[in-house]
PDB file of N, CA and C in Angstrom:
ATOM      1  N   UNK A   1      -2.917   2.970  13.102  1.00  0.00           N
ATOM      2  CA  UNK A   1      -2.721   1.906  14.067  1.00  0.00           C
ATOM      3  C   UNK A   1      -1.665   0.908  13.585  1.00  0.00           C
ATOM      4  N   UNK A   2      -1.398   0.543  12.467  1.00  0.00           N
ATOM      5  CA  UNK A   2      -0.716  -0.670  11.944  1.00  0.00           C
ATOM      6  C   UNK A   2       0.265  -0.316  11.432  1.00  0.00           C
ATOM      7  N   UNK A   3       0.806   1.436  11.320  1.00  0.00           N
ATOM      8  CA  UNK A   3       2.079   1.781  11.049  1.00  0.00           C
ATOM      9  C   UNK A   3       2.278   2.517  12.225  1.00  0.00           C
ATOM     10  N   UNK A   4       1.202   2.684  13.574  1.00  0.00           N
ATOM     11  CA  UNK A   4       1.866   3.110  14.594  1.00  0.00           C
ATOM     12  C   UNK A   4       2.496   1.577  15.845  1.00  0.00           C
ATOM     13  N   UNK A   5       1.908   0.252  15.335  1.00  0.00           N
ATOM     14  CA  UNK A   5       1.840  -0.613  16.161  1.00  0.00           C
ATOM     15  C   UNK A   5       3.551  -0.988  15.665  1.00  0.00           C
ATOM     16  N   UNK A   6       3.944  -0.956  13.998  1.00  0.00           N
ATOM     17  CA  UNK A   6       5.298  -0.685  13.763  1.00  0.00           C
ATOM     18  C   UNK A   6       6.586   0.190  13.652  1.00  0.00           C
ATOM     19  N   UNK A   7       6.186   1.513  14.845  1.00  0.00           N
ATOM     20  CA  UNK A   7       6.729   2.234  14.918  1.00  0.00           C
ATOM     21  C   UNK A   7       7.329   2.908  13.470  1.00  0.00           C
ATOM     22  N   UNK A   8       6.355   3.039  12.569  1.00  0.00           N
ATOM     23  CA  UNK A   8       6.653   3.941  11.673  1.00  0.00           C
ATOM     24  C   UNK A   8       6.023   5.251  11.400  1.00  0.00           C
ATOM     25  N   UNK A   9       7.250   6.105  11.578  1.00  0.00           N
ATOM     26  CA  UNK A   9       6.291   7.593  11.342  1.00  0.00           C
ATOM     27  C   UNK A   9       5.734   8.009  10.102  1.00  0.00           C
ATOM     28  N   UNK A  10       4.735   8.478  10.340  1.00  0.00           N
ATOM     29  CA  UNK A  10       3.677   9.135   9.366  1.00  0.00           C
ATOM     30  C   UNK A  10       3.926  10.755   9.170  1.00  0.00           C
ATOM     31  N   UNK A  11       4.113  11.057   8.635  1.00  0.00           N
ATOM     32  CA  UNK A  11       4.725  12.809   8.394  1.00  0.00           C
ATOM     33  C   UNK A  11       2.882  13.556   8.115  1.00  0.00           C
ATOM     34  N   UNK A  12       2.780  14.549   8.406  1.00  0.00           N
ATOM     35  CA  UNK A  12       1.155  14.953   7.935  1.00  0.00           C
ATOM     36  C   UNK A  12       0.912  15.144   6.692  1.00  0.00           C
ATOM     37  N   UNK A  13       2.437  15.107   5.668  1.00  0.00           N
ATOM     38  CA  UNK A  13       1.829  15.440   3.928  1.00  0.00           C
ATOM     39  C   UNK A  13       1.933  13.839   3.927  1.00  0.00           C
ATOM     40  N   UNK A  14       1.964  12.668   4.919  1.00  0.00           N
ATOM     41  CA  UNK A  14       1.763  11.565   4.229  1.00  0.00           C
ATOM     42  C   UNK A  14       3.127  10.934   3.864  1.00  0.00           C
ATOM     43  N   UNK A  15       4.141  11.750   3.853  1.00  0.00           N
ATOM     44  CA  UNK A  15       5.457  10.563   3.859  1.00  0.00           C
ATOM     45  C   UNK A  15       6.024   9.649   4.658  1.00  0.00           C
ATOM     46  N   UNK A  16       6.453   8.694   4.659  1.00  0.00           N
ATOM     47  CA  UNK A  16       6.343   7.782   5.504  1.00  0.00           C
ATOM     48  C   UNK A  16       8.367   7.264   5.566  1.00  0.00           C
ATOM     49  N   UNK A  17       8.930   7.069   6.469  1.00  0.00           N
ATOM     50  CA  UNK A  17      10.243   6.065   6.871  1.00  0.00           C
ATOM     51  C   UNK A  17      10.117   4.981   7.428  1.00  0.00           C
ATOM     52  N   UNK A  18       9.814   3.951   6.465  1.00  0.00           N
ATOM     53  CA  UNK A  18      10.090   2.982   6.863  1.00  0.00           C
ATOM     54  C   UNK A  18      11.018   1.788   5.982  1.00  0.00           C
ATOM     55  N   UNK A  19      11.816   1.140   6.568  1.00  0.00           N
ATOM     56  CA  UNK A  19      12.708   0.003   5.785  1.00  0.00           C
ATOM     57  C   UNK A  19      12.024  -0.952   5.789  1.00  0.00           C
ATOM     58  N   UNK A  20      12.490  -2.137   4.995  1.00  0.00           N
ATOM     59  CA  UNK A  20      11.857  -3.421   4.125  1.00  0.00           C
ATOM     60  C   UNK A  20      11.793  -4.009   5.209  1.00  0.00           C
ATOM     61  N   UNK A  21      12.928  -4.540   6.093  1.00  0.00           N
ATOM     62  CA  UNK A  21      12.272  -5.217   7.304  1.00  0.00           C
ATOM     63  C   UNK A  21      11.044  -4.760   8.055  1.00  0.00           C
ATOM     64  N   UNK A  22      10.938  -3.196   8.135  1.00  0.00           N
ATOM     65  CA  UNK A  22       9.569  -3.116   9.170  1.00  0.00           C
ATOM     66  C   UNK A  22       8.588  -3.327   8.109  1.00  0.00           C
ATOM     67  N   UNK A  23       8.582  -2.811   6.969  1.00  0.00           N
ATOM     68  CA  UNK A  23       7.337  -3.405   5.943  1.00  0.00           C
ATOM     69  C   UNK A  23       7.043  -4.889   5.255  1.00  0.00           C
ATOM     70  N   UNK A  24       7.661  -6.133   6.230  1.00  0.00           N
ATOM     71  CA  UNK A  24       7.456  -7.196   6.047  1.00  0.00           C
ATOM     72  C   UNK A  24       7.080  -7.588   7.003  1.00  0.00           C
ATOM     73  N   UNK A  25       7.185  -7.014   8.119  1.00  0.00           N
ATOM     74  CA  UNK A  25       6.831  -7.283   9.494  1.00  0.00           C
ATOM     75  C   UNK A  25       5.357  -6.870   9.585  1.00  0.00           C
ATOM     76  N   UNK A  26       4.786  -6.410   8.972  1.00  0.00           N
ATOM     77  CA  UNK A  26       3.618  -5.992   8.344  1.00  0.00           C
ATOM     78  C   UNK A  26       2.630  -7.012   8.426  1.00  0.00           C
ATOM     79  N   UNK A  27       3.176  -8.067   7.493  1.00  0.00           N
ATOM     80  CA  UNK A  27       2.825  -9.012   7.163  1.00  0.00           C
ATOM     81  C   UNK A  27       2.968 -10.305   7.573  1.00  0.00           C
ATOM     82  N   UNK A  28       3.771 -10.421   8.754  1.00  0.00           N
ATOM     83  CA  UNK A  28       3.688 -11.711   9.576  1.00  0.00           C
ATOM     84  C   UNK A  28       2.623 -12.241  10.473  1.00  0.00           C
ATOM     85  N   UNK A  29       1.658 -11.577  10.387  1.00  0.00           N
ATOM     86  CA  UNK A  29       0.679 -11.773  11.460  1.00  0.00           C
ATOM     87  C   UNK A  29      -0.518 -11.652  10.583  1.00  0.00           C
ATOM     88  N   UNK A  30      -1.787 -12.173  11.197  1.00  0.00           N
ATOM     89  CA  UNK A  30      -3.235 -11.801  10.451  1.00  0.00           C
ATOM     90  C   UNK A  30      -3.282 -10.388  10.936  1.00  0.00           C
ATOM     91  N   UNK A  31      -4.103  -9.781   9.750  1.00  0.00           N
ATOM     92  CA  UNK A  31      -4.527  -7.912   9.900  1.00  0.00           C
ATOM     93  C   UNK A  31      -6.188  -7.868  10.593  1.00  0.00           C
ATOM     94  N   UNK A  32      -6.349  -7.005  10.853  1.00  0.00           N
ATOM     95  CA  UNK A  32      -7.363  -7.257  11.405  1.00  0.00           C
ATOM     96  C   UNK A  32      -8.489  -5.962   9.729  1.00  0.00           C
ATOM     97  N   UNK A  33      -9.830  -6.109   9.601  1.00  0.00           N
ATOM     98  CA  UNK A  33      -9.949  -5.845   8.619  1.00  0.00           C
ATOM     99  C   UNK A  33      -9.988  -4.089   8.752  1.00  0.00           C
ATOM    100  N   UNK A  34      -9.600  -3.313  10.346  1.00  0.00           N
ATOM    101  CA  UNK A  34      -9.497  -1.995  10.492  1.00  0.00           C
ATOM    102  C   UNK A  34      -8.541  -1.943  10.450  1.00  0.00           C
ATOM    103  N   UNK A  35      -7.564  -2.374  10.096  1.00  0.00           N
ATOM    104  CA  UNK A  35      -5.769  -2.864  10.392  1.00  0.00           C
ATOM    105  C   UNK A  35      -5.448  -2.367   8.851  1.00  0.00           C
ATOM    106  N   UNK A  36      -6.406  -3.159   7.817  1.00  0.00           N
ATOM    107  CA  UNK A  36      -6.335  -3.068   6.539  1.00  0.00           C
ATOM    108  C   UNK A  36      -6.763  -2.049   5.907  1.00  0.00           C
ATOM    109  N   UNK A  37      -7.566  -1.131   6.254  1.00  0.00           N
ATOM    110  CA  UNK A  37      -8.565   0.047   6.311  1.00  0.00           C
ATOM    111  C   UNK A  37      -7.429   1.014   6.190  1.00  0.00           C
ATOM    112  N   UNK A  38      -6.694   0.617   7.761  1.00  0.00           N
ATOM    113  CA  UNK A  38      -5.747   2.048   8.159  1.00  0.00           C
ATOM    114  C   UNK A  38      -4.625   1.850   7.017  1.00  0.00           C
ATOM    115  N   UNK A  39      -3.797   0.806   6.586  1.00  0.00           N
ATOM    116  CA  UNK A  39      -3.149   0.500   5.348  1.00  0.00           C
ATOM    117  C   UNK A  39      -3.609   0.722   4.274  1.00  0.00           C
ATOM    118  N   UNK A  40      -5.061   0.552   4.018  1.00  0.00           N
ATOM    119  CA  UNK A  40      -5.322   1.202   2.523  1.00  0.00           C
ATOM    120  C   UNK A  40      -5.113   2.912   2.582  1.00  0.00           C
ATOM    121  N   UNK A  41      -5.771   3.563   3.851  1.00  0.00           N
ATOM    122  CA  UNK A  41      -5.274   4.668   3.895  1.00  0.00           C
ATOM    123  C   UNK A  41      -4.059   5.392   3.757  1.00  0.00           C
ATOM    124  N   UNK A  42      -3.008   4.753   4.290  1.00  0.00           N
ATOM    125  CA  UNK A  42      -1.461   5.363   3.756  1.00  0.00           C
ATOM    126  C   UNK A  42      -2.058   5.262   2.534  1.00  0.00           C
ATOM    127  N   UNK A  43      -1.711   4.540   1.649  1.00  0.00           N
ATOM    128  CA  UNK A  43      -1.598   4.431  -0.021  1.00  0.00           C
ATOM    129  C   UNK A  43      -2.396   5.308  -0.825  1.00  0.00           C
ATOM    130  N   UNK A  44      -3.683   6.102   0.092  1.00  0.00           N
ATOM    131  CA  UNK A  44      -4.793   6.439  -0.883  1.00  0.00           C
ATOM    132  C   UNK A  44      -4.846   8.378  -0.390  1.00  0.00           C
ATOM    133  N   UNK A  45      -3.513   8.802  -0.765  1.00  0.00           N
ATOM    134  CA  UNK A  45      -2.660   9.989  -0.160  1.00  0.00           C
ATOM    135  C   UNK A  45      -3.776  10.801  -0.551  1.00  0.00           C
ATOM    136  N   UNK A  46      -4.472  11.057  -1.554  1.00  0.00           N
ATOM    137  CA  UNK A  46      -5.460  12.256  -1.668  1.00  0.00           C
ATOM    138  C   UNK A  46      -6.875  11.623  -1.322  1.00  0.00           C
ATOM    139  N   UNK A  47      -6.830  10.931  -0.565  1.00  0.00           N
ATOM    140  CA  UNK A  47      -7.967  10.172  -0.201  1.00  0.00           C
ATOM    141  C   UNK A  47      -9.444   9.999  -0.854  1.00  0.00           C
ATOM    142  N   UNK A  48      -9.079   9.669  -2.007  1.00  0.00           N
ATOM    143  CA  UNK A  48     -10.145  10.004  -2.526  1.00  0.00           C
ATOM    144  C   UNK A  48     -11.046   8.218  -2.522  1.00  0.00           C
ATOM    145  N   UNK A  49     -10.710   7.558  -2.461  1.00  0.00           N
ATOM    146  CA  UNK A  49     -10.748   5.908  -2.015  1.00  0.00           C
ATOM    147  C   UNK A  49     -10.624   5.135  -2.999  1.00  0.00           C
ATOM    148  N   UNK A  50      -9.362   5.491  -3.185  1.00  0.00           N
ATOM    149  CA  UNK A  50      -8.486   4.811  -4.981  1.00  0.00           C
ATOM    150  C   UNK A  50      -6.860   4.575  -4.799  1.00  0.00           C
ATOM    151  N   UNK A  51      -6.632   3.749  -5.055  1.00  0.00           N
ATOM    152  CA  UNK A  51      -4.833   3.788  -5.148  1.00  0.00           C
ATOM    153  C   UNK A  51      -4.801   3.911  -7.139  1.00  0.00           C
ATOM    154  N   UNK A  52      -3.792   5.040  -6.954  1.00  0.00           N
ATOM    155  CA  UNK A  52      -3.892   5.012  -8.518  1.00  0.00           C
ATOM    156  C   UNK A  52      -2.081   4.843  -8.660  1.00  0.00           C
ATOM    157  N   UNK A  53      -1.543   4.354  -9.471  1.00  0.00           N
ATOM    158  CA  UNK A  53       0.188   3.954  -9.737  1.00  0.00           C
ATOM    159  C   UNK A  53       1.106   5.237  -8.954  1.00  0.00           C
ATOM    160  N   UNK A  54       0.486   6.705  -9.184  1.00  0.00           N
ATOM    161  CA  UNK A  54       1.442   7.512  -8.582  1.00  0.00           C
ATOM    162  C   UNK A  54       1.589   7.768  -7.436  1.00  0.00           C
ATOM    163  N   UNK A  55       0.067   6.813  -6.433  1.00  0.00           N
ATOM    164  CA  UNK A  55      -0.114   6.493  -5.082  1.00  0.00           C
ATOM    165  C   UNK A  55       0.711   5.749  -4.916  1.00  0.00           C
ATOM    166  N   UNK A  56       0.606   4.328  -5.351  1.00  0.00           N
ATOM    167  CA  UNK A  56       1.849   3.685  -5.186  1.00  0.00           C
ATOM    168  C   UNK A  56       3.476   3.754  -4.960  1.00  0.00           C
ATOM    169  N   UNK A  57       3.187   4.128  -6.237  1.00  0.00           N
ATOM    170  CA  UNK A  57       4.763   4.695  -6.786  1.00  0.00           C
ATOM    171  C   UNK A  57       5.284   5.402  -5.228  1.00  0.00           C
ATOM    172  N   UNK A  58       4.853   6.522  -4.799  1.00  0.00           N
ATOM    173  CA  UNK A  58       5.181   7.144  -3.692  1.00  0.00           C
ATOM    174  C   UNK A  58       5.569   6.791  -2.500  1.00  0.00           C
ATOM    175  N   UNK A  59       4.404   5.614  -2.135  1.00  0.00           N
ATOM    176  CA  UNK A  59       4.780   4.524  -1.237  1.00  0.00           C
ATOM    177  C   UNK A  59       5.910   3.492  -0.936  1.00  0.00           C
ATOM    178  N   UNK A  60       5.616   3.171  -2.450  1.00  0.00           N
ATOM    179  CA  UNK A  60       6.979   1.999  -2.731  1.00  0.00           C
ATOM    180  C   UNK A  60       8.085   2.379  -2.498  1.00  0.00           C
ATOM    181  N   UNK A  61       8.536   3.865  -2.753  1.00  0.00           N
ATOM    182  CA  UNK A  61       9.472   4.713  -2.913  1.00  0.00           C
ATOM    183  C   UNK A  61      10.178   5.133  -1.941  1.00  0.00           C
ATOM    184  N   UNK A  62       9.295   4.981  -0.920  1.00  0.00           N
ATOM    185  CA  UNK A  62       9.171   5.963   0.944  1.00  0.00           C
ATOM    186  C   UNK A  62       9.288   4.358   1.525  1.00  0.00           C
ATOM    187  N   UNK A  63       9.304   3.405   0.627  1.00  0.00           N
ATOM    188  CA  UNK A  63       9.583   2.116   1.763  1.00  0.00           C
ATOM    189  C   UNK A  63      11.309   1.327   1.193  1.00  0.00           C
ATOM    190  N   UNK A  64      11.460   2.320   0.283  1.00  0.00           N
ATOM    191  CA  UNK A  64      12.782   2.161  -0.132  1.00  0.00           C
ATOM    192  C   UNK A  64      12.840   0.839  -0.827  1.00  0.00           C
ATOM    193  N   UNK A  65      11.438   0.123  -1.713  1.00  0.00           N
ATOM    194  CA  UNK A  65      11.356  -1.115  -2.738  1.00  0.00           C
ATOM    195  C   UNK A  65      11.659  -0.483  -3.710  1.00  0.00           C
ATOM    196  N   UNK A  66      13.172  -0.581  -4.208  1.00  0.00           N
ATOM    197  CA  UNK A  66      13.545  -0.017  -5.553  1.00  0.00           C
ATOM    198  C   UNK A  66      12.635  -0.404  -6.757  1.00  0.00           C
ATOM    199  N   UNK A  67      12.505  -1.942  -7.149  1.00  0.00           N
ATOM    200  CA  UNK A  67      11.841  -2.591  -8.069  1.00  0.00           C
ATOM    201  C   UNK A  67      10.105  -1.727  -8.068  1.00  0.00           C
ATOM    202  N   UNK A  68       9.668  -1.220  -7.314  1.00  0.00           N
ATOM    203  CA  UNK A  68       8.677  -0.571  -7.097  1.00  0.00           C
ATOM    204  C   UNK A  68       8.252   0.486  -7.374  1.00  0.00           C
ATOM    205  N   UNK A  69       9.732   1.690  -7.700  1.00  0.00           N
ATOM    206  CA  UNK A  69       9.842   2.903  -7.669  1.00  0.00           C
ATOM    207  C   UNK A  69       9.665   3.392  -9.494  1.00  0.00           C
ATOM    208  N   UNK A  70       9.665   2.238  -9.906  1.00  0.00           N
ATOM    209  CA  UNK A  70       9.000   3.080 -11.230  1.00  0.00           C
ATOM    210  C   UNK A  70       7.396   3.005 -11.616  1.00  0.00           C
ATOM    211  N   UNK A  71       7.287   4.051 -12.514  1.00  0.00           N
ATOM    212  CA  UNK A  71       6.018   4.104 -12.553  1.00  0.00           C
ATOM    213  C   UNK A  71       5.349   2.698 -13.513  1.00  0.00           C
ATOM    214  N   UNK A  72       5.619   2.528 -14.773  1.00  0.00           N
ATOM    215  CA  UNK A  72       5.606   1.778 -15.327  1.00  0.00           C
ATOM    216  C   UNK A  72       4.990   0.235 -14.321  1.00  0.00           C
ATOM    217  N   UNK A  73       6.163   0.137 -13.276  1.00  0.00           N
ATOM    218  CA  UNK A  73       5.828  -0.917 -12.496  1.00  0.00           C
ATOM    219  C   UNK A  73       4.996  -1.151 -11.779  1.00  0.00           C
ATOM    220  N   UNK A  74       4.692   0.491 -11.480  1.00  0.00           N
ATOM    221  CA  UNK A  74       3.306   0.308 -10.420  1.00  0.00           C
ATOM    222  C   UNK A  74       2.140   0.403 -10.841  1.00  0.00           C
ATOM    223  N   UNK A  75       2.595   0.689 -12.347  1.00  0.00           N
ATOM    224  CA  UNK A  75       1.028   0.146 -13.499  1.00  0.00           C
ATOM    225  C   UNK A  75       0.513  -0.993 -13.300  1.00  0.00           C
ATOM    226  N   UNK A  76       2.109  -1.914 -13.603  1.00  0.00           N
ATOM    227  CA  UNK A  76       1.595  -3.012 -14.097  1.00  0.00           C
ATOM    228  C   UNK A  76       1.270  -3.877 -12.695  1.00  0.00           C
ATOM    229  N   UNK A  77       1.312  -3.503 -11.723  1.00  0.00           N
ATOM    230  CA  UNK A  77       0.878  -4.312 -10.154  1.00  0.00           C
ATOM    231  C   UNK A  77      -0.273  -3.765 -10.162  1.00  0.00           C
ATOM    232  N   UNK A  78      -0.679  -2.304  -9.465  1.00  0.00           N
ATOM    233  CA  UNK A  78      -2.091  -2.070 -10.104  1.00  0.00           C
ATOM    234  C   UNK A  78      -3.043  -2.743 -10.918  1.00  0.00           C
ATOM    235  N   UNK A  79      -2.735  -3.333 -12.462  1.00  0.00           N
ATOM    236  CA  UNK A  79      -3.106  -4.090 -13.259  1.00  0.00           C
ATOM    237  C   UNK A  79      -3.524  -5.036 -12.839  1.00  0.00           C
ATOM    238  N   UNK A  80      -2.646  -5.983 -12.044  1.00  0.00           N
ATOM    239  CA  UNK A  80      -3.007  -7.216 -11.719  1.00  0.00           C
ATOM    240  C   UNK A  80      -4.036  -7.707 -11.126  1.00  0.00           C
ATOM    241  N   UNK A  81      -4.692  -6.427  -9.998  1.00  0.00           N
ATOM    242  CA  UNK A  81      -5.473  -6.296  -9.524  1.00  0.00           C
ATOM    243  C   UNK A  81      -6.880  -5.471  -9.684  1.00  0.00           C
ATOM    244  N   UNK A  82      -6.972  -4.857 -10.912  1.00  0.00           N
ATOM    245  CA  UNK A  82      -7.822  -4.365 -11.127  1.00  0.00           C
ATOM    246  C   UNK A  82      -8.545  -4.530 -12.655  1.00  0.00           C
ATOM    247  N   UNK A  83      -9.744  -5.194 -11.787  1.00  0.00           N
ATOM    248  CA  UNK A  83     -10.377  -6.009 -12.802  1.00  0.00           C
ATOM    249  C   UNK A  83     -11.242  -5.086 -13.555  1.00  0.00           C
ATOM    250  N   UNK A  84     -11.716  -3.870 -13.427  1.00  0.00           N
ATOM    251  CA  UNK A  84     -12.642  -2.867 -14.663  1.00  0.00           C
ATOM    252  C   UNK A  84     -11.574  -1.820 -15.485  1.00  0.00           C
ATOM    253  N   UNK A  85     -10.615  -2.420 -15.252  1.00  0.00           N
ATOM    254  CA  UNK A  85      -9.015  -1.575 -16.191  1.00  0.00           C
ATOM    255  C   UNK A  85      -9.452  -0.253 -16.196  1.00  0.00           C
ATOM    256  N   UNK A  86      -9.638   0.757 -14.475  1.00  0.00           N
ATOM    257  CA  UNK A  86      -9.466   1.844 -14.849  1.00  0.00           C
ATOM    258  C   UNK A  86      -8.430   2.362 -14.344  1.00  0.00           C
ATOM    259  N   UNK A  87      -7.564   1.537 -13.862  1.00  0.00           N
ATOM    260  CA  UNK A  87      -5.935   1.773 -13.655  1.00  0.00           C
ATOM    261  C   UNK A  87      -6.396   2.160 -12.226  1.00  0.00           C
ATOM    262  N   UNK A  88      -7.112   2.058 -11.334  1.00  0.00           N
ATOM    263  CA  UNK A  88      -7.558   2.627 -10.045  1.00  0.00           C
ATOM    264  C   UNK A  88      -7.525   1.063  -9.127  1.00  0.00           C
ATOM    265  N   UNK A  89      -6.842   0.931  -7.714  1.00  0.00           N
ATOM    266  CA  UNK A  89      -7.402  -0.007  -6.929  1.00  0.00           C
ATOM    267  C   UNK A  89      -7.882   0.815  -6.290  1.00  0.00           C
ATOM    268  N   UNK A  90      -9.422  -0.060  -5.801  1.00  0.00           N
ATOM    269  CA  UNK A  90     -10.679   0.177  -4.923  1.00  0.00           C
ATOM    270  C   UNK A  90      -9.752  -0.844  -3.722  1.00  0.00           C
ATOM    271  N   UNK A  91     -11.358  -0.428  -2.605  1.00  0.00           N
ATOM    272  CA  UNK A  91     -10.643  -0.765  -1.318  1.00  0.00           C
ATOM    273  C   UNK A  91     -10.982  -2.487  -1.163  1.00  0.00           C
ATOM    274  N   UNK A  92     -11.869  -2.715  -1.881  1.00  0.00           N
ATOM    275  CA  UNK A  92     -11.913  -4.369  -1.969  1.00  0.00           C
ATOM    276  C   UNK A  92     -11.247  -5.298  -3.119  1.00  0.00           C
ATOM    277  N   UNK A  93     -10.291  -4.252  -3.875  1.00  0.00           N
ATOM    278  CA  UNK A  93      -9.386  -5.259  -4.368  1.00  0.00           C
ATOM    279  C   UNK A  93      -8.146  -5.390  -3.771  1.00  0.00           C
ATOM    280  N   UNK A  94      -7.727  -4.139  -2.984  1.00  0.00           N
ATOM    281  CA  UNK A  94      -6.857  -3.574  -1.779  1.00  0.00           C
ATOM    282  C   UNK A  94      -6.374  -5.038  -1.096  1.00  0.00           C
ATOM    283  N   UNK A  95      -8.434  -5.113  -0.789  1.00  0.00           N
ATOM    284  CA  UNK A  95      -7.942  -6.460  -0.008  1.00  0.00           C
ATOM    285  C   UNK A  95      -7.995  -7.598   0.311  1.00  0.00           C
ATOM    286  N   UNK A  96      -8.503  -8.033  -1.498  1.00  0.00           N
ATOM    287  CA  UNK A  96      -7.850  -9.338  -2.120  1.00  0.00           C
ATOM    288  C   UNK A  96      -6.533  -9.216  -2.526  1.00  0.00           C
ATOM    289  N   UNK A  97      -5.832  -7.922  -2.449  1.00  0.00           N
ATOM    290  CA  UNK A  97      -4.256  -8.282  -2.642  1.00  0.00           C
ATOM    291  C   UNK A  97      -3.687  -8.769  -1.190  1.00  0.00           C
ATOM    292  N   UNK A  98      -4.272  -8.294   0.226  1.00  0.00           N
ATOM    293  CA  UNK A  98      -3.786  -8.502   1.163  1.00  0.00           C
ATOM    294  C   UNK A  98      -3.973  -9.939   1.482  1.00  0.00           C
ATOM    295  N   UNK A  99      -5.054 -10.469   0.716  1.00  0.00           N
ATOM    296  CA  UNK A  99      -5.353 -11.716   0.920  1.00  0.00           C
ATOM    297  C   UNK A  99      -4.164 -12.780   0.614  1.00  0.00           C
ATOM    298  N   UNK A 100      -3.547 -12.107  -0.922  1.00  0.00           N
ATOM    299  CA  UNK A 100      -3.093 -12.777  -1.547  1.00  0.00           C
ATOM    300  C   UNK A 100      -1.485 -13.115  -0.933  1.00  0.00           C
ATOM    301  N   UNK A 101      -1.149 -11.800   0.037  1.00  0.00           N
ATOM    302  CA  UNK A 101      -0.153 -12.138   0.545  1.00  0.00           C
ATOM    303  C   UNK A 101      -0.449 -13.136   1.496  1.00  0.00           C
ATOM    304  N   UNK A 102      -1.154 -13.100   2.274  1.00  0.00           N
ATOM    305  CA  UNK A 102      -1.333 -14.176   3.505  1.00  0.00           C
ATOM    306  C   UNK A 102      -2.014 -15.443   3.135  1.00  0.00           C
ATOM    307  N   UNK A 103      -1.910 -16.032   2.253  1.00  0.00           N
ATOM    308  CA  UNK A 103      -2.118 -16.980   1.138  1.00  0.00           C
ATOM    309  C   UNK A 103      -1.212 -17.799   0.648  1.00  0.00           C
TER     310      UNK A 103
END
């Protein structure tokens, strides 16, 4: 819903085209918390209900955020947010990060 409400296509292995403007546009508005659901889902590609760095990494990568595209980096963002250091975001730290943007 929230990458079809931004006209971004979803490929079925999960790759995604979208540019920095439509993935900020993302974020101009309140999400609704199924809004956030369907967004944790892009990120959580083998769905197992974890973003782990090479989830990321993939994402960041497919949204064309260079600073994003290493792995290293998407450790250390991961990190920030995950408070039992098993290098895994769950779906409720997901979205205290979403918080943190609209904050």
């Amino acid at each position: 819903m929230v990458m079809n409400r931004l006209n971004i296509a979803c490929a079925e292995d999960g790759d995604t085209n979208i540019g920095l403007d439509e993935f900020s546009a993302l974020f101009d508005e309140e999400l609704s918390l199924q809004e956030v659901m369907e967004t944790f889902k892009v990120f959580d590609v083998n769905k197992d209900g974890f973003i782990d760095a090479n989830e990321l990494q993939r994402v960041m990568c497919s949204l064309d955020l260079k600073e994003g595209c290493e792995l290293e980096e998407c450790r250390r963002m991961i990190r920030a947010f995950d408070k039992n250091g098993d290098g895994l975001i769950d779906f409720s730290a997901f979205v205290k990060f979403i918080e943190e943007i609209f904050s």
